[in-house]
Protein backbone atom coordinates (compact mmCIF):
# COMPACT_ATOMS: atom_id res chain seq x y z
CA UNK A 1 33.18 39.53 20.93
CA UNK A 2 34.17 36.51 18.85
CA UNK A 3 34.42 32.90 19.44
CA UNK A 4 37.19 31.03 17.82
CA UNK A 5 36.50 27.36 18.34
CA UNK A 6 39.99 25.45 18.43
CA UNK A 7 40.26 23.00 15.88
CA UNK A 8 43.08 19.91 15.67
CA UNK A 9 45.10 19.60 12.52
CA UNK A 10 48.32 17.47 11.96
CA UNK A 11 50.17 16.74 14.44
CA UNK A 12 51.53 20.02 16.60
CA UNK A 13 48.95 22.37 14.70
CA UNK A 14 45.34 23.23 15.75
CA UNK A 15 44.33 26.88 15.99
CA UNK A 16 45.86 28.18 19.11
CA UNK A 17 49.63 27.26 17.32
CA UNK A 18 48.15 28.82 14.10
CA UNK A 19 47.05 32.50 15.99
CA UNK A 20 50.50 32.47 17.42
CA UNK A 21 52.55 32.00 14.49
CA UNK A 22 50.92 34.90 12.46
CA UNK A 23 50.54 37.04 15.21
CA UNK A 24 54.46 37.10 16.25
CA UNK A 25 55.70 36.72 12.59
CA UNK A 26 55.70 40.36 10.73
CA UNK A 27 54.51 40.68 6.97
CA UNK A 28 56.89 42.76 6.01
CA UNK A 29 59.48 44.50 7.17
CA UNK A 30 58.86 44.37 11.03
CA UNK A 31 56.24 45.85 13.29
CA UNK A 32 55.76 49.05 15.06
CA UNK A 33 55.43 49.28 19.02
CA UNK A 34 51.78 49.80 18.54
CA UNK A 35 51.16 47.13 16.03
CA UNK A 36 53.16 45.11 18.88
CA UNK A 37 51.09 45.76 21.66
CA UNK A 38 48.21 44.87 19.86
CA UNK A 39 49.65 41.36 18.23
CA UNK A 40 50.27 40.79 21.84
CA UNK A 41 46.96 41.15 23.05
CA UNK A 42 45.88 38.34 20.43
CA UNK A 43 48.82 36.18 21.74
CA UNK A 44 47.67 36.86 25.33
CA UNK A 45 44.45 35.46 24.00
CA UNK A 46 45.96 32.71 22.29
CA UNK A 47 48.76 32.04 25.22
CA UNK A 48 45.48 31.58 28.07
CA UNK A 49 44.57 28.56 26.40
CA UNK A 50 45.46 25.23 27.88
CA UNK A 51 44.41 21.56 27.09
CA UNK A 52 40.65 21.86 27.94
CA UNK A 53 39.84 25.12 26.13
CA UNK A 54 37.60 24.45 23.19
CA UNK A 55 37.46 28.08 21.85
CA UNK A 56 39.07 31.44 22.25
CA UNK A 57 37.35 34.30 22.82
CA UNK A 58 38.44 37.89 21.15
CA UNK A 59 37.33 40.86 21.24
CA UNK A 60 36.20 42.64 18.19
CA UNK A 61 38.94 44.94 17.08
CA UNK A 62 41.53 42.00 18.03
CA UNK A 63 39.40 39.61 16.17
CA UNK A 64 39.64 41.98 13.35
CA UNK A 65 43.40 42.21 13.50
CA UNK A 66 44.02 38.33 13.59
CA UNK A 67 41.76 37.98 10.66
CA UNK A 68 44.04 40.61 8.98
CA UNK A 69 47.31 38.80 9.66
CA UNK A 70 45.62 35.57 8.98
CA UNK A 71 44.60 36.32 5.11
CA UNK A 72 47.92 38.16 4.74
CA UNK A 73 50.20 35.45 6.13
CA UNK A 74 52.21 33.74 3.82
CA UNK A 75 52.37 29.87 4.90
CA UNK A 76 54.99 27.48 4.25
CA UNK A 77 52.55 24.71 3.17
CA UNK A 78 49.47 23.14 1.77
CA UNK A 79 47.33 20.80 3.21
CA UNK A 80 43.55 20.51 4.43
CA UNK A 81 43.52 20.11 7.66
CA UNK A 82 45.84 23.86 7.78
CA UNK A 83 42.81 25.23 5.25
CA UNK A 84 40.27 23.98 8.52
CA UNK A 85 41.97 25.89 10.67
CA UNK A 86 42.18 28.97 8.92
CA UNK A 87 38.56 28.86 8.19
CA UNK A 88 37.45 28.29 11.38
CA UNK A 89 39.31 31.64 12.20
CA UNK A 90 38.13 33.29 9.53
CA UNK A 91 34.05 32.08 9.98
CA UNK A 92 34.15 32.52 13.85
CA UNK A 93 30.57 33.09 15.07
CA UNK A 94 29.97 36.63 17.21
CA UNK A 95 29.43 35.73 20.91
C-alpha cells in the first residue's frame, strides 16, 4: 500500500487532476482492455477523492503502474509547482 499525499499546484492542478490525466491519456498508440481495466482502477482511486481527502491510497501493483505512466507521460508544460506534484507521486511513502 502507498500513500499519495495530494498536493495543490496552479490553479485547477493538484495531484488527483495530475493521476487522472496520465492514467486516461495512452503513450502511444492506445491501450489494451487489460491495460484499461487496470488505468481504471488508478482512476477509481483518483475519482474517490473529494475536497477533504489529503492523500490517496494505492495499492502496490497500481502504485507501480501510475508511477509508470507518470515518468513516461509527456506533459504539455513546465513549471514548479507541476514538478511538486509529480514528485510527490513519485516519493510516496509505503503505508
Amino acid at each position: 500500500m502507498r500513500l499519495v499525499k495530494i498536493v495543490n499546484g496552479l490553479p485547477g492542478l493538484n495531484t488527483v487532476e495530475v493521476i487522472k490525466i496520465v492514467a486516461k491519456q495512452p503513450i502511444d498508440k492506445g491501450v489494451t482492455f487489460e491495460e484499461m481495466r487496470n488505468r481504471l482502477r488508478v482512476l477509481d482511486v483518483a475519482e474517490a477523492a473529494n475536497e477533504e481527502t489529503t492523500e490517496l491510497k494505492f495499492e502496490d501493483s497500481d502504485y507501480t503502474l501510475l508511477t509508470k505512466l507518470t515518468r513516461e507521460f509527456r506533459f504539455g508544460t513546465v513549471s514548479r509547482e507541476l514538478m511538486n506534484i509529480i514528485d510527490g507521486i513519485l516519493e510516496s511513502p509505503k503505508a
